[in-house]
Protein backbone atom coordinates (compact mmCIF):
# COMPACT_ATOMS: atom_id res chain seq x y z
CA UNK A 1 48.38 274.19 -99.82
CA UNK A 2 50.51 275.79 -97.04
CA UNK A 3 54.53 274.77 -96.78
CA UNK A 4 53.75 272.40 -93.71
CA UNK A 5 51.27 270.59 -95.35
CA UNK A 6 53.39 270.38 -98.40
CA UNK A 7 56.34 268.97 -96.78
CA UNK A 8 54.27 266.22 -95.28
CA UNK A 9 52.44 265.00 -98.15
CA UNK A 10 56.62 265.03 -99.70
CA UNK A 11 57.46 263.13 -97.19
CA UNK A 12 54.76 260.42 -97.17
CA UNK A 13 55.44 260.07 -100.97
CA UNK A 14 58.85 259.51 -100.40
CA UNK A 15 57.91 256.99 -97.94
CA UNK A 16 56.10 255.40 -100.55
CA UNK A 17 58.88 255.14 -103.15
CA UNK A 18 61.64 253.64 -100.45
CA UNK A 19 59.08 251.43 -99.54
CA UNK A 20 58.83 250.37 -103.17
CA UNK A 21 62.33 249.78 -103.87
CA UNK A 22 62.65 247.50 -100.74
CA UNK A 23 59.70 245.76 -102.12
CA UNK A 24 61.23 245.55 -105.51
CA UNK A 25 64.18 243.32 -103.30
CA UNK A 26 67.14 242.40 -105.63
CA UNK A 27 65.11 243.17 -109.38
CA UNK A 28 63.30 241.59 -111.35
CA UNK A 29 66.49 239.61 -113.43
CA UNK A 30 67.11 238.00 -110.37
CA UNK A 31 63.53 237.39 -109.55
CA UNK A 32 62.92 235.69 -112.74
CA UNK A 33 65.60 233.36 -112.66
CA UNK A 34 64.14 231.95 -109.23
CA UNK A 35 60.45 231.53 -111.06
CA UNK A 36 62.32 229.73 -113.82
CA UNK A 37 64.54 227.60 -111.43
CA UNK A 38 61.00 226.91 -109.22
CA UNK A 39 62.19 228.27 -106.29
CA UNK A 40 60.34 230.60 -104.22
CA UNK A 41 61.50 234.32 -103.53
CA UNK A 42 61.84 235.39 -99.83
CA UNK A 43 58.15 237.12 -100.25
CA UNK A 44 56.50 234.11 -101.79
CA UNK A 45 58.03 231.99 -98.74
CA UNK A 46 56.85 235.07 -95.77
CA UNK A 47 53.21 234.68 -98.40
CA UNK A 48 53.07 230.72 -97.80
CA UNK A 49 54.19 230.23 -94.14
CA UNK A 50 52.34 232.56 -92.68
CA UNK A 51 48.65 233.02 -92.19
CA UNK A 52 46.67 235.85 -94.99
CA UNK A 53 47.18 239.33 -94.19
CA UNK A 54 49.88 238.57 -90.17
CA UNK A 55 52.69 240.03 -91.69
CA UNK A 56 54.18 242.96 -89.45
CA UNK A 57 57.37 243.72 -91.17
CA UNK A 58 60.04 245.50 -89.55
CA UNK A 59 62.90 246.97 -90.59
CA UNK A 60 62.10 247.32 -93.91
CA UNK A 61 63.95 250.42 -95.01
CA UNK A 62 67.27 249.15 -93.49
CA UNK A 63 70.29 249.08 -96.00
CA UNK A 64 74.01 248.54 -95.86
CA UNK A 65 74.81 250.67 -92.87
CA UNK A 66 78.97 250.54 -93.72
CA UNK A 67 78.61 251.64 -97.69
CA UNK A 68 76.27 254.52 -98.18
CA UNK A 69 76.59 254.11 -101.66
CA UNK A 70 75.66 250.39 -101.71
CA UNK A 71 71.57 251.71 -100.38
CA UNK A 72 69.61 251.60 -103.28
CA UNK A 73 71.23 247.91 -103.80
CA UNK A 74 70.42 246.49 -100.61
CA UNK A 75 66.80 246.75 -99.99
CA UNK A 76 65.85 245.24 -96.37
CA UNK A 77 69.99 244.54 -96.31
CA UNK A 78 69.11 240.90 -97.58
CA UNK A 79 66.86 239.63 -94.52
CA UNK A 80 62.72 240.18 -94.21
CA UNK A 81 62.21 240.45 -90.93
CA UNK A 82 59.07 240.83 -88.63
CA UNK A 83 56.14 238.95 -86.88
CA UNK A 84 53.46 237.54 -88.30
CA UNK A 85 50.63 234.21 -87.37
CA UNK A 86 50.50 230.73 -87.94
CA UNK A 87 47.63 228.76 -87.02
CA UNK A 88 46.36 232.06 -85.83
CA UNK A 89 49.16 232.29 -83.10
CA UNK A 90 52.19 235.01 -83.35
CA UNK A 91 55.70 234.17 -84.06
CA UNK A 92 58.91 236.03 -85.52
CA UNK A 93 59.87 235.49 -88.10
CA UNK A 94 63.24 236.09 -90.74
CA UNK A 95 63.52 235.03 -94.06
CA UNK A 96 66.29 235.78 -95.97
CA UNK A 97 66.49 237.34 -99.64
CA UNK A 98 69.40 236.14 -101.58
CA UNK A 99 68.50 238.60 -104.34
CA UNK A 100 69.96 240.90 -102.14
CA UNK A 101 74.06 240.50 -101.84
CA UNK A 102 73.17 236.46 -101.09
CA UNK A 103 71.55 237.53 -98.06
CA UNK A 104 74.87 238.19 -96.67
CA UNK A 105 75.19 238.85 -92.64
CA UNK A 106 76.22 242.51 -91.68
CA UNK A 107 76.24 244.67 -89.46
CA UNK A 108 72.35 246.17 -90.23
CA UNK A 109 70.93 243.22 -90.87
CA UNK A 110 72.05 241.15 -87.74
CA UNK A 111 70.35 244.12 -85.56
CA UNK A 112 67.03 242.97 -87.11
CA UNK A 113 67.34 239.65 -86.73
CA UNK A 114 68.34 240.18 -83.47
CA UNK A 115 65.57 242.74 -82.60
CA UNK A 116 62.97 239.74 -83.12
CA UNK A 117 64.68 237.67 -81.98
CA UNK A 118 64.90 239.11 -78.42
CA UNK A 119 60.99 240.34 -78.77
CA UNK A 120 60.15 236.89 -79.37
CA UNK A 121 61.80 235.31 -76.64
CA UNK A 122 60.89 238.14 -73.91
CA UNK A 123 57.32 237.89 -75.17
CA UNK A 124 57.20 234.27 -75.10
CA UNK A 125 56.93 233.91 -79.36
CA UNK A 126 58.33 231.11 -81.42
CA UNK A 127 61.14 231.90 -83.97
CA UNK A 128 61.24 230.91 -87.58
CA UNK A 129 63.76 230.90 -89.83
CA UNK A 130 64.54 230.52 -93.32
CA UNK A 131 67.95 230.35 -94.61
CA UNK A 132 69.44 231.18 -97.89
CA UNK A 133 72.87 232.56 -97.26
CA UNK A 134 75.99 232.94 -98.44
CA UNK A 135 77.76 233.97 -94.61
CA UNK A 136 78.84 236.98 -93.22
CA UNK A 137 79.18 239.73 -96.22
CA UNK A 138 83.39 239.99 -95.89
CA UNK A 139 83.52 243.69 -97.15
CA UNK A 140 81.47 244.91 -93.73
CA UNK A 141 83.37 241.98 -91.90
CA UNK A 142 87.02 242.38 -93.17
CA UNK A 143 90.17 243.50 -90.66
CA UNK A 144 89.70 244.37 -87.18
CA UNK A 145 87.31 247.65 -87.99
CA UNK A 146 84.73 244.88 -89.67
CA UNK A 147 85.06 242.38 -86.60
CA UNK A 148 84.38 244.73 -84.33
CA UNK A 149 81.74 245.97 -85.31
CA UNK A 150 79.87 243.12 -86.56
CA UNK A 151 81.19 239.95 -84.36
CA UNK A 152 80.61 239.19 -80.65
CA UNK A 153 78.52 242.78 -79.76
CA UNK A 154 75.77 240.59 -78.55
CA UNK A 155 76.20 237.55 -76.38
CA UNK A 156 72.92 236.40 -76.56
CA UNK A 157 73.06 235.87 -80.32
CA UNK A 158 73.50 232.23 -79.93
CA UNK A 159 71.95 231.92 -75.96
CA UNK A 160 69.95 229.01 -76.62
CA UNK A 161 67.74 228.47 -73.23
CA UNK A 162 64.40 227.14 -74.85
CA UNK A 163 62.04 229.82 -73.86
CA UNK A 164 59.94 229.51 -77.18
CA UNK A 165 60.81 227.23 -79.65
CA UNK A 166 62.84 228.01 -82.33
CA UNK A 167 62.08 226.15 -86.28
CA UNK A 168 64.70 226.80 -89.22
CA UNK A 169 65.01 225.70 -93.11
CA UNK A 170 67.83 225.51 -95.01
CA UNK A 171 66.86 225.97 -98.70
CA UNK A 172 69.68 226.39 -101.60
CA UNK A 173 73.07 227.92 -100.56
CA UNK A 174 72.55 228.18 -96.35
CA UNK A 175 76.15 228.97 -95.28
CA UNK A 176 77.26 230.90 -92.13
CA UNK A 177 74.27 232.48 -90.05
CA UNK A 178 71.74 230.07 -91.92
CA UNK A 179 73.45 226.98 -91.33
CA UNK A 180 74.17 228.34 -87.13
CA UNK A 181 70.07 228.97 -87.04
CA UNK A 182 69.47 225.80 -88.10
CA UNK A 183 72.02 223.59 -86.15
CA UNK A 184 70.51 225.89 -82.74
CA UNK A 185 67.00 225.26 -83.82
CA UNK A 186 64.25 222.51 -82.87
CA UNK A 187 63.43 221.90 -85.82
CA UNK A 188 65.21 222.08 -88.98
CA UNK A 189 64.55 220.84 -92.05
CA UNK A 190 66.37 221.21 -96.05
CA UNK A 191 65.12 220.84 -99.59
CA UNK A 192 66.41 218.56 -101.37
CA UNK A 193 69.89 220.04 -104.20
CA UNK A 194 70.76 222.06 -100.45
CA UNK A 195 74.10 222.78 -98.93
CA UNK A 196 74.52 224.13 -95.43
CA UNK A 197 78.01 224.40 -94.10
CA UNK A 198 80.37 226.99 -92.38
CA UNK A 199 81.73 228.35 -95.54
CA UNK A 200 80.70 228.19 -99.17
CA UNK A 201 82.43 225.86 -101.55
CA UNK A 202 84.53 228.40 -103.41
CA UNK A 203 86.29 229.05 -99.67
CA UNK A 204 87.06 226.01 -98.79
CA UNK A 205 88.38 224.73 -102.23
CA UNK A 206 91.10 227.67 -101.63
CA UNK A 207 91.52 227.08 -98.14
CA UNK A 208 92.39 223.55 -98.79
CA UNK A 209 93.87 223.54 -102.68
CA UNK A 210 91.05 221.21 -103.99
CA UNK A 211 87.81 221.29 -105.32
CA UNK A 212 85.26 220.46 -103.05
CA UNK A 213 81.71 218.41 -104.02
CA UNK A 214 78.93 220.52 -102.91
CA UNK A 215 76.56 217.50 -101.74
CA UNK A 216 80.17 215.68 -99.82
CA UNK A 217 80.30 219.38 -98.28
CA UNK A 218 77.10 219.87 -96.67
CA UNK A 219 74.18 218.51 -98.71
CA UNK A 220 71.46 216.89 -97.44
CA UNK A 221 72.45 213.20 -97.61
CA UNK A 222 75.54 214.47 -94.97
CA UNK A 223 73.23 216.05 -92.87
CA UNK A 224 69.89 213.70 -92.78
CA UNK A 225 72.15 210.43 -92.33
CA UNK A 226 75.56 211.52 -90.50
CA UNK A 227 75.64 214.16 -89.03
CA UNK A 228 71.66 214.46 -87.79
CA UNK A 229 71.54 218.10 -87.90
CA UNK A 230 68.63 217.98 -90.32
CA UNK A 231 65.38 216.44 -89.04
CA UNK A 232 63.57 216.30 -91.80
CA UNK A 233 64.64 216.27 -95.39
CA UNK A 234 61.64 217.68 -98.54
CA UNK A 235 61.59 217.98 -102.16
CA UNK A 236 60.46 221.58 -102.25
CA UNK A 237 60.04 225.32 -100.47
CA UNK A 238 56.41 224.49 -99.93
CA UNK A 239 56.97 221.22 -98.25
CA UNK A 240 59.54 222.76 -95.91
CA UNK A 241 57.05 225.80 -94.88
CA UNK A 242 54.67 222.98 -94.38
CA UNK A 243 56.62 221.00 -92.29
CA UNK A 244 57.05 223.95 -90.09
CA UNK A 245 53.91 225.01 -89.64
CA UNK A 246 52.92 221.33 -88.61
CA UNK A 247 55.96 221.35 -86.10
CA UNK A 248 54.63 224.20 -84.62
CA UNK A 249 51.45 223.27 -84.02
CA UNK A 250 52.81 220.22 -81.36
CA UNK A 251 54.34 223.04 -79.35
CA UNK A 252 53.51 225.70 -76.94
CA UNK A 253 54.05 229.08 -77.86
CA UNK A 254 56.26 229.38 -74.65
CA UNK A 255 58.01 227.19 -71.86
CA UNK A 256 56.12 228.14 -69.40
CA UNK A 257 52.45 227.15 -71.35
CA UNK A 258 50.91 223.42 -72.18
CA UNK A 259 50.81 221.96 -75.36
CA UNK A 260 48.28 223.29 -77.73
CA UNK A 261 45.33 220.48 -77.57
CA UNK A 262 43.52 219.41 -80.83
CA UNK A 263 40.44 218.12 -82.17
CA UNK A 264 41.05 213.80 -82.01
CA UNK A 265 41.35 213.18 -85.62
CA UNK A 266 37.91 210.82 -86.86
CA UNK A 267 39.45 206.79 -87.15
CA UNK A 268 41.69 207.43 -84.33
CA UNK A 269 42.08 204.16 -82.25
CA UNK A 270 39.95 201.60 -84.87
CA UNK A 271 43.29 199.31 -86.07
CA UNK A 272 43.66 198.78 -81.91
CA UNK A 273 41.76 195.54 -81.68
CA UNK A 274 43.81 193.76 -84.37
CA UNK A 275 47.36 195.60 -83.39
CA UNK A 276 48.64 191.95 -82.17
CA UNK A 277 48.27 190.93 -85.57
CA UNK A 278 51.67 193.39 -86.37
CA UNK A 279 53.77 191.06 -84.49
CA UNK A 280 55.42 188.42 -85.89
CA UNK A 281 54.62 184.57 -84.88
CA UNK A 282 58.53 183.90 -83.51
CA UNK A 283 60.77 186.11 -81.27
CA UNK A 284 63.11 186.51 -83.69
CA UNK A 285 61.91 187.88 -86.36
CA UNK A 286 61.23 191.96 -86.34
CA UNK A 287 58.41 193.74 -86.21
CA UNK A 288 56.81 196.95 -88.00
CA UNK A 289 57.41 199.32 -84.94
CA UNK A 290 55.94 202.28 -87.23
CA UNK A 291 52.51 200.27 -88.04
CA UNK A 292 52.33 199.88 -84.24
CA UNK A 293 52.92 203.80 -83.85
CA UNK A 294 50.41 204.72 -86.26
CA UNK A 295 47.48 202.44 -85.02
CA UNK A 296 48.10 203.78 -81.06
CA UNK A 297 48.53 207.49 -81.99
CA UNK A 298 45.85 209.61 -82.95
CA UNK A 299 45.33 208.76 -86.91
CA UNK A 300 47.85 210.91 -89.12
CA UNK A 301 49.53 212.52 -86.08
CA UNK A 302 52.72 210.95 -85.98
CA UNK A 303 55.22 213.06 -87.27
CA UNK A 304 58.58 211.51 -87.33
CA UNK A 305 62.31 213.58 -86.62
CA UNK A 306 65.61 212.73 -88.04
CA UNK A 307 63.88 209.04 -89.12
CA UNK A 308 67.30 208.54 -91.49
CA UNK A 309 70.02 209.27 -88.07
CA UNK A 310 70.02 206.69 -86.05
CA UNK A 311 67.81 204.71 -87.72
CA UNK A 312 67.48 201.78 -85.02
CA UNK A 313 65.15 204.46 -82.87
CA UNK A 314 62.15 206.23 -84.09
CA UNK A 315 61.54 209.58 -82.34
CA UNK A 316 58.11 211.44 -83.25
CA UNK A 317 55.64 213.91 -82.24
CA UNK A 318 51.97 212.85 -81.88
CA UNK A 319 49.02 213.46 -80.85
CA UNK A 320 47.03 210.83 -78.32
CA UNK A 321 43.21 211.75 -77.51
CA UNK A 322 44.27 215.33 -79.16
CA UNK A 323 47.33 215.82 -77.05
CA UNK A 324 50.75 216.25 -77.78
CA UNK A 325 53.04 213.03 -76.81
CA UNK A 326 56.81 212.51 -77.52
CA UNK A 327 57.27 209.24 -78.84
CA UNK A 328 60.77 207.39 -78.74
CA UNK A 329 60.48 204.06 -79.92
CA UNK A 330 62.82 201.13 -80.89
CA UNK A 331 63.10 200.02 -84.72
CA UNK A 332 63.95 196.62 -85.21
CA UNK A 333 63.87 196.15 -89.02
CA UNK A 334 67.34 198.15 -88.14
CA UNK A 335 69.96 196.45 -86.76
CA UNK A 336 67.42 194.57 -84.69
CA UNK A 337 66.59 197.73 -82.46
CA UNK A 338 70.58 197.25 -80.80
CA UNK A 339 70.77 201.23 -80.10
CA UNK A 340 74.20 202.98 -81.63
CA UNK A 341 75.60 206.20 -80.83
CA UNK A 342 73.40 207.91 -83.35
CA UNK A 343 70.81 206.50 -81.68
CA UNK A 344 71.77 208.06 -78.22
CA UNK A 345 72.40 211.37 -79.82
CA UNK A 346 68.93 211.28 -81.45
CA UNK A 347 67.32 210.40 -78.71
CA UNK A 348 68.72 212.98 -75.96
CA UNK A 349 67.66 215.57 -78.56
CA UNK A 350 64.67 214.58 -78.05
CA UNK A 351 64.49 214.35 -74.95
CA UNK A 352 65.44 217.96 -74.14
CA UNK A 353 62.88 219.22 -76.67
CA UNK A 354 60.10 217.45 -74.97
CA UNK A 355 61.50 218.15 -71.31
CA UNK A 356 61.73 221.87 -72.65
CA UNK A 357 58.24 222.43 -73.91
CA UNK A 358 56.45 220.43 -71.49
CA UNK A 359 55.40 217.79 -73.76
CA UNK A 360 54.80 214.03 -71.75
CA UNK A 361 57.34 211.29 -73.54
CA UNK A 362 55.65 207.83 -74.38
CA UNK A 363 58.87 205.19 -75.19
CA UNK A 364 57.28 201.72 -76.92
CA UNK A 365 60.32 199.47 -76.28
CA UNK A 366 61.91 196.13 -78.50
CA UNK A 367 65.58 196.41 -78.31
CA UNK A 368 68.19 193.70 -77.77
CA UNK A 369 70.64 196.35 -76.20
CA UNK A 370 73.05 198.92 -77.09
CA UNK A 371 75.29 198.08 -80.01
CA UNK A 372 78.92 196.80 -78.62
CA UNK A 373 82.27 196.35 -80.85
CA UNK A 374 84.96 198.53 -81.33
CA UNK A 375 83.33 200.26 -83.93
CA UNK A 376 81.02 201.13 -80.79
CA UNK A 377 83.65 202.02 -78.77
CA UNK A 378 85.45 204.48 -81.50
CA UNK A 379 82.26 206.32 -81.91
CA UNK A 380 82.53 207.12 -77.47
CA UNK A 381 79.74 204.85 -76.79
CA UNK A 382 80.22 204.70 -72.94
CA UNK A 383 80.06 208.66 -73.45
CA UNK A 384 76.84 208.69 -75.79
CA UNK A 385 75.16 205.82 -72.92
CA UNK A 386 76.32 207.93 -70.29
CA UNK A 387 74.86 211.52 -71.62
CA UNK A 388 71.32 209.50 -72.57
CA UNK A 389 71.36 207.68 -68.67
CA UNK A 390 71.98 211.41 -67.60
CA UNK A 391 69.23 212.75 -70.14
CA UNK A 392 67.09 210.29 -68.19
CA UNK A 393 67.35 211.38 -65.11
CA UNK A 394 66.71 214.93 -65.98
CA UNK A 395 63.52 214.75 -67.16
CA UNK A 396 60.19 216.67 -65.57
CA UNK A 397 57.39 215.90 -67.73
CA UNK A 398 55.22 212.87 -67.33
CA UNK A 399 57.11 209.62 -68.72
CA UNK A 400 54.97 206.32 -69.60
CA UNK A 401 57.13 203.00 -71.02
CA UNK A 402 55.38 199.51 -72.23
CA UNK A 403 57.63 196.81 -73.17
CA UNK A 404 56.40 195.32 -76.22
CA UNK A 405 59.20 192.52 -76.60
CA UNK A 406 62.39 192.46 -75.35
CA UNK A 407 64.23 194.84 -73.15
CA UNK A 408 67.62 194.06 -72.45
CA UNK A 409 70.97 194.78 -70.61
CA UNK A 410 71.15 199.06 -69.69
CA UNK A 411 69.32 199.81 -72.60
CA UNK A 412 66.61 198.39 -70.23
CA UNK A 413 67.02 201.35 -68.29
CA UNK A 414 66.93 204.65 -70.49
CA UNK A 415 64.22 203.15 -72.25
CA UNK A 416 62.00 203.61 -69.48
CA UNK A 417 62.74 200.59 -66.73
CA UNK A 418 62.24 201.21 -63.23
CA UNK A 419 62.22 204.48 -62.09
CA UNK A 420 63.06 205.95 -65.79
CA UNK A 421 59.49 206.23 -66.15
CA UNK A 422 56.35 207.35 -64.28
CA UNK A 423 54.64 204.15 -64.94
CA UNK A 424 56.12 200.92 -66.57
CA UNK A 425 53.71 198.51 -68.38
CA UNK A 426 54.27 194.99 -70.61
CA UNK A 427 52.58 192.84 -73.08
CA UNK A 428 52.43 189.70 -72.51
CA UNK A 429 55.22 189.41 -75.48
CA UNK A 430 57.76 191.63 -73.38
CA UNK A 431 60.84 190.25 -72.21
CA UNK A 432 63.62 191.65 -70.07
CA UNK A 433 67.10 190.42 -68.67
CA UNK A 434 70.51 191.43 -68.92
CA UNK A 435 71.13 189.82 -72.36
CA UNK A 436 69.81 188.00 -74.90
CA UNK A 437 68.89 184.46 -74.08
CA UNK A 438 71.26 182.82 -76.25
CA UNK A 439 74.00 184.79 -75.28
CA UNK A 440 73.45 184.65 -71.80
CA UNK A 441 72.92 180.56 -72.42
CA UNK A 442 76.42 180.76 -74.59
CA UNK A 443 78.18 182.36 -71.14
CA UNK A 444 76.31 180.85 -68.03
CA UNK A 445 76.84 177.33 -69.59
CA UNK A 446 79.40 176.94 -71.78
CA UNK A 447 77.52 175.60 -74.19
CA UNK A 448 77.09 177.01 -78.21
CA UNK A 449 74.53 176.32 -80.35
CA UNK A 450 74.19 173.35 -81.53
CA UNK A 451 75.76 171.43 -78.92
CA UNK A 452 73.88 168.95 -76.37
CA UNK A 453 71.99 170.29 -74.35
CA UNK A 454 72.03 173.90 -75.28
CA UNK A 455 68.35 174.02 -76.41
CA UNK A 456 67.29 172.93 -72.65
CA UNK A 457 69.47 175.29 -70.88
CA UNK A 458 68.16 178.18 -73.69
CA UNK A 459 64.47 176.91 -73.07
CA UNK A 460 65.16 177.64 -69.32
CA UNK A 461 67.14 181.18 -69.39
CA UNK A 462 64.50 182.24 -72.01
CA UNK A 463 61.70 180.98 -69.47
CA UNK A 464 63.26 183.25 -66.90
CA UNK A 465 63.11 186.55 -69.17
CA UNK A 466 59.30 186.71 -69.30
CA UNK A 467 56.94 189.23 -68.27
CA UNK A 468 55.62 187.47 -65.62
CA UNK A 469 58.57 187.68 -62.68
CA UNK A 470 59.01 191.04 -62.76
CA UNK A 471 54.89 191.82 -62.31
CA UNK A 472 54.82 189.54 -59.44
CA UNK A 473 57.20 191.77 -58.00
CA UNK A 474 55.76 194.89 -59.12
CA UNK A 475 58.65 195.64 -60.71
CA UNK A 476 56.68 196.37 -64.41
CA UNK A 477 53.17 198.10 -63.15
CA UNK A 478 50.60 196.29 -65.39
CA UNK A 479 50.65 193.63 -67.79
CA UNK A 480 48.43 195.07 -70.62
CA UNK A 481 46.54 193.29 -73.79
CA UNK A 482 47.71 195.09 -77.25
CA UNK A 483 44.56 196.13 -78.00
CA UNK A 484 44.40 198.28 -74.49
CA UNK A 485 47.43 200.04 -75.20
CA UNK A 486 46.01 203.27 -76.64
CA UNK A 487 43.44 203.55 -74.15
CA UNK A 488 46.04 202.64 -71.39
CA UNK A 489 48.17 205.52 -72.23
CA UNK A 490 45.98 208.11 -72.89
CA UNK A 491 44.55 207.64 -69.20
CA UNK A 492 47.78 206.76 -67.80
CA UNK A 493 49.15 210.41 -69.21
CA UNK A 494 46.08 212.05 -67.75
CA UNK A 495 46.94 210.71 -64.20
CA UNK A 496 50.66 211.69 -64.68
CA UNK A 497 49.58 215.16 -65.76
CA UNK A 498 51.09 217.93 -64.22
CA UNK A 499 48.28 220.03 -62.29
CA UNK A 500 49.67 222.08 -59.71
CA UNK A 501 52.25 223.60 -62.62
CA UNK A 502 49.70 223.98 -65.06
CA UNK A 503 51.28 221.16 -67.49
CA UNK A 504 54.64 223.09 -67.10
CA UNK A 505 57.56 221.01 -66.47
CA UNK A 506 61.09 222.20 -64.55
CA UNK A 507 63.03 222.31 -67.82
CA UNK A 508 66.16 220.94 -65.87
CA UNK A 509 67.59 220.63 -69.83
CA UNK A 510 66.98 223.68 -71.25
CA UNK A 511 70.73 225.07 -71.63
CA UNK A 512 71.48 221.24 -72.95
CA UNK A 513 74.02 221.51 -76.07
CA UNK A 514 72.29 222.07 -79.22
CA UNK A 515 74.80 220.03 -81.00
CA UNK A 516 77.27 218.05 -80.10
């Protein structure tokens, strides 16, 4: 064997070994102690998400870059990174190994994040990612050396502009760069025995002189029910991966494509004729809105986001006649349906992911109003009303609104009256006025109830909220049976459809706030 040919063949098995060790990520000790705690390892998780044999890994002999002598112990520098299928479609893809210095952010391991990152988004890829992370790695990020080199060198690291959509988990410790991902993402959902914060708990218990509860500091409770930066909370890694691989598969790869269409799933449509049925006998008493939901929408489509914020709306992807619909509904076994800011917050999120990725919005309305007090007031409701009117107005993609019951005061108008939506339809049921009857019977005649006469002057004022004034006017479009409903709205979004842009909406939202 000549020296040429010798040197190769040396060089290809050294090759082979580094690969190894980055393979090998943070040992087997540490390994172990994941099986035993039944967590998956950052492999196992790149294994389940995406489809057999996709994987493209890059980046895969990167190492500390600031401690030479720190390489053997930080194979892939703590984050898998690469591109890979699901549902037979590419995406990026990162998944962090906290075997590996708790998947710490530095200055190597940011430039392959953000290599995929960009690829995706100039290629017009979605972007996983799953956190694990114990924030930036403060040996590579201490005094001004460590800041400059690995803080604020790229400006697009958190450019959200909603070219391809962007899904993120938060499973065990996600603090720092895994809890930013998810609060930018579309998507994001936790496991259960979580935290995601800014800092991990040991920091902040010295920053502030007390111990600090893990679940009080970011766990998922905080994040599913008051702060909504969690859209959907699981009991394992599997059901997280799961959950977004069937977000996924709602969206477009890209802003500028239409929804992937599927198959209409067998049953779809056959609890239509007896929908009615879901209602109850007397105005005011609430309704099932989510039994309604699941009869019209194609039959297990409706997948439901942040369903424990704001719990007086429902907000869900679905599919109708195999397409992908938005669907913001009210909930009245919730306060009655009366929309609070959480509600509004919820909502507008919603609406700019929709807008964004060209997906038509169906709203199924019963709501008394927005919620008023001065516990209203201290959580800026004018300002939350305001930015959903304004969300309103913004959006491009086909809008269709039926009034199931009653529709009252402004919340009339962001859920879908007038010129809010492309068409406006009614049962029979629907009702619609600036306030509630009785109130509005309480101011306009003085009278409370129980006192003579108020149950005439109620029977009138409630006479004058029906359907039936406002489609004599045109003002609602049809007046439609329950049992039409699906069928009304599938053809309804085929008319709206967009056809001279291909499906493809304006995206007048797209540099919306992720969070506010």
């Amino acid at each position: 064997m000549d020296e040429e040919q010798s040197g190769i063949e040396a060089g290809i098995a050294e090759l082979e070994e580094r690969r190894r060790k980055a393979l090998a990520m943070g040992g087997e000790r540490k390994l172990d102690r994941r099986r035993n705690a039944g967590v998956l390892n950052a492999r196992e998780r790149v294994a389940y998400i995406a489809d057999t044999d996709s994987f493209l890994e890059t980046g895969l002999l990167g190492t500390s870059g600031v401690y030479p002598e720190q390489h053997d112990e930080t194979p892939t520098d703590g984050k898998i990174t690469g591109y890979a299928k699901i549902d037979g479609r590419d995406i990026a893809l990162v998944v962090n190994d906290f075997t590996v210095k708790g998947s710490s952010t530095s200055a190597t391991n940011s430039k392959k994040v953000g290599q995929v990152k960009r690829i995706a988004t100039d290629r017009g890829m979605p972007s996983v990612f799953i956190g694990e992370s114990t924030g930036a790695r403060l040996p590579d990020a201490m005094g001004s050396r460590g800041m400059g080199a690995l803080l604020g060198n790229d400006i697009t690291q958190f450019q959200r502009m909603r070219d391809t959509p962007w899904a993120a988990a938060a499973l065990g410790f996600s603090f720092g760069s895994s809890a930013w991902l998810a609060c930018c993402s579309d998507f994001a959902v936790m496991r259960k025995g979580s935290t995601m914060s800014v800092s991990s708990p040991r920091l902040v218990s010295r920053a502030i002189g007390e111990e600090v509860d893990l679940e009080e500091l970011g766990g998922w409770k905080l994040h599913a029910e008051t702060t909504g930066q969690i859209d959907m909370v699981v009991d394992t890694d599997e059901e997280a991966l799961d959950a977004i691989r069937t977000f996924l598969s709602y969206l477009p790869s890209h802003n500028m494509e239409a929804p992937p269409v599927r198959a209409v799933t067998p049953g779809s449509g056959e609890d239509m004729a007896d929908i009615h049925k879901i209602l109850p006998a007397k105005r005011t008493q609430v309704c099932n809105m989510r039994k309604i939901l699941e009869a019209v929408v194609d039959k297990g489509s409706l997948f439901e986001m942040k369903p424990r914020f704001g719990k007086p709306a429902i907000t869900a992807l679905a599919r109708l006649d195999g397409k992908s619909v938005g669907i913001i509904a009210n909930n009245p076994q919730h306060r009655g349906g009366a929309l609070d800011t959480q509600c509004c917050e919820k909502i507008v999120d919603f609406l700019v992911l929709c807008d964004s990725f060209n997906i038509p919005i169906v709203q199924l309305v019963d709501t008394p109003g927005f919620a008023i007090g001065t516990d209203a007031e201290r959580s800026r409701a004018p300002g939350r009303i305001m930015n959903f009117m304004n969300a309103m107005t913004l959006v491009t993609v086909p809008r269709v609104a039926v009034i199931l019951r009653k529709s009252y005061g402004r919340a009339y108008v962001c859920m879908g009256g007038g010129r809010h939506s492309d068409t406006l339809a009614a049962w029979p049921t629907g009702e619609v006025s600036f306030m509630d009857p009785r109130f509005a019977t309480m101011i306009v005649h003085g009278l409370e109830e129980g006192m003579d006469g108020f149950e005439e002057a109620f029977a009138q004022v409630q006479k004058d909220t029906e359907i039936w004034d406002m489609a004599s006017t045109y003002a609602v479009h049809d007046v439609i049976k329950p049992s039409e409903t699906r069928d009304f709205l599938i053809r309804m979004l085929d008319i709206h459809r967009l056809r001279m842009t291909n499906g493809v909406g304006k995206h007048l939202m797209r540099t919306w706030p992720t969070s506010y």
